[in-house]
Protein backbone atom coordinates (compact mmCIF):
# COMPACT_ATOMS: atom_id res chain seq x y z
CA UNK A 1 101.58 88.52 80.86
CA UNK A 2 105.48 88.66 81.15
CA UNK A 3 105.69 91.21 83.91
CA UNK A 4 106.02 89.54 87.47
CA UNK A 5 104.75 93.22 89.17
CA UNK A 6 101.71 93.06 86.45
CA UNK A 7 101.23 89.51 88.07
CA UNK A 8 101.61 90.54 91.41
CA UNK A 9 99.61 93.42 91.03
CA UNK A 10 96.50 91.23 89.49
CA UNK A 11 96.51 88.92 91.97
CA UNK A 12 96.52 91.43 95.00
CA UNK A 13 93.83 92.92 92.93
CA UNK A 14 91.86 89.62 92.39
CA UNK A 15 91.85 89.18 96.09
CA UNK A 16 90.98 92.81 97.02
CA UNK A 17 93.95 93.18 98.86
CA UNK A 18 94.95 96.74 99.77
CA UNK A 19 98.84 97.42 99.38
CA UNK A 20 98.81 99.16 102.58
CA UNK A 21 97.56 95.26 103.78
CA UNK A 22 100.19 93.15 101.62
CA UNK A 23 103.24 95.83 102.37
CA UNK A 24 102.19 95.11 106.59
CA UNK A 25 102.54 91.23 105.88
CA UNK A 26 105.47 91.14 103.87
CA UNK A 27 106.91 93.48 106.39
CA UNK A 28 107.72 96.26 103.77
CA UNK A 29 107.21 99.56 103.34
CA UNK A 30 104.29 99.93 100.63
CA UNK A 31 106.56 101.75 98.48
CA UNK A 32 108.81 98.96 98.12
CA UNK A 33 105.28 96.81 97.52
CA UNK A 34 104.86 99.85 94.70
CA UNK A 35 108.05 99.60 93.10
CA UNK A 36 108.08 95.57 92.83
CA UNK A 37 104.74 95.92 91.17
CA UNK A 38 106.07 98.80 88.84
CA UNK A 39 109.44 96.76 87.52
CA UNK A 40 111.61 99.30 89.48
CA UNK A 41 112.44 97.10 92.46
CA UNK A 42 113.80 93.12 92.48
CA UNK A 43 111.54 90.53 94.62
CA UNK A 44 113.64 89.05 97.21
CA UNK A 45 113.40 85.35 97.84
CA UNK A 46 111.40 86.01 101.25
CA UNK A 47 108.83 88.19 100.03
CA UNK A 48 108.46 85.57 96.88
CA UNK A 49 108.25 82.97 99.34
CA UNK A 50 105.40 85.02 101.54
CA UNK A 51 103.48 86.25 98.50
CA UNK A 52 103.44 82.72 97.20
CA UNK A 53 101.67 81.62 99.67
CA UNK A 54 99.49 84.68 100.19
CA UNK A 55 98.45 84.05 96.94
CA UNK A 56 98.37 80.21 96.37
CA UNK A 57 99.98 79.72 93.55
CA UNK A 58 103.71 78.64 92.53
CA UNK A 59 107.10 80.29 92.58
CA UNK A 60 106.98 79.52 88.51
CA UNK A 61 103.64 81.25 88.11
CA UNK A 62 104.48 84.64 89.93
CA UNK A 63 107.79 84.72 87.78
CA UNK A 64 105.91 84.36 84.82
CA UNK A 65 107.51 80.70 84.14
CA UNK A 66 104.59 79.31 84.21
CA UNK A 67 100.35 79.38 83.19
CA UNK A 68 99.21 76.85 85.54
CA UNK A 69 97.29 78.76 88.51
CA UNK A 70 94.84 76.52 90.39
CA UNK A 71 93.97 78.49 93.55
CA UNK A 72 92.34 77.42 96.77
CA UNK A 73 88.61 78.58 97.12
CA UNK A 74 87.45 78.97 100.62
CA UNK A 75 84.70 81.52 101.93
CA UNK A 76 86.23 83.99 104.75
CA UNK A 77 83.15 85.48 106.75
CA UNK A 78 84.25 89.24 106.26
CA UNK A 79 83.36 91.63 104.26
CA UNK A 80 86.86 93.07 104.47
CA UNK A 81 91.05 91.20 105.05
CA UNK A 82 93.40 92.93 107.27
CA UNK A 83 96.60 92.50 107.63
CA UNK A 84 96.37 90.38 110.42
CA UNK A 85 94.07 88.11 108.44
CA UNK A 86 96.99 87.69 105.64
CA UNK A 87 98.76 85.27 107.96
CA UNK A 88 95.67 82.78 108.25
CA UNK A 89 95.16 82.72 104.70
CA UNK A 90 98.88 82.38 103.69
CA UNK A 91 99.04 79.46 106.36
CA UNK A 92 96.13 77.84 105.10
CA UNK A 93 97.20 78.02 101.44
CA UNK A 94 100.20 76.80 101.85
CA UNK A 95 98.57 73.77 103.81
CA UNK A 96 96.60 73.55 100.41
CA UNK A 97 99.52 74.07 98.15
CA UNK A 98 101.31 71.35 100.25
CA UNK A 99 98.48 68.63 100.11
CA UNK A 100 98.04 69.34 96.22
CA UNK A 101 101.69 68.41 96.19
CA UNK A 102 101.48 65.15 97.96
CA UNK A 103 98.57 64.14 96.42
CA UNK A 104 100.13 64.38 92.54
CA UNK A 105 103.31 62.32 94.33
CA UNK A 106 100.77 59.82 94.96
CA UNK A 107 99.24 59.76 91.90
CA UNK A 108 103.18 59.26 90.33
């Protein structure tokens, strides 16, 4: 997969996010979300920044630089995310991408 919007896309999709949900917490209208998904619109460095941690996963692997994914797994009790629940699980995935970090410094 070469397409950064494909990748986008997929993992919005993996995490049964709703654009309506993502566009809210990356503060964009979901026709921008559309268009960045689509190829028609550039990714700025802030919404890269928030959907990388949305997501959990590296700045290389949404740009298609890179294969290695390892996401965080943790349980959420609802049957449904809002947007208001993006925040907590971009916080706590970047706590996770943060510790992974350290912990392969450690291993150096």
């Amino acid at each position: 997969m070469k397409n950064i919007g494909a990748r986008m896309e997929t993992l919005r999709n993996d995490m049964n996010l709703t654009p309506q949900a993502v566009s809210s917490y990356l503060d964009i209208p979901t026709e921008d979300l559309f268009d960045m998904e689509n190829g028609k619109k550039n990714i700025t460095l802030s919404v890269l920044n928030k959907l990388c941690s949305l997501f959990g996963c590296s700045e290389s692997y949404l740009l298609c630089r890179s294969e290695e994914f390892d996401p965080a797994a943790f349980a959420l009790r609802s049957n449904s995310i809002e947007a208001d629940d993006l925040q907590g699980i971009a916080s706590m995935n970047r706590i996770y991408l943060n510790m992974k970090y350290l912990t392969s410094k450690m291993d150096d």
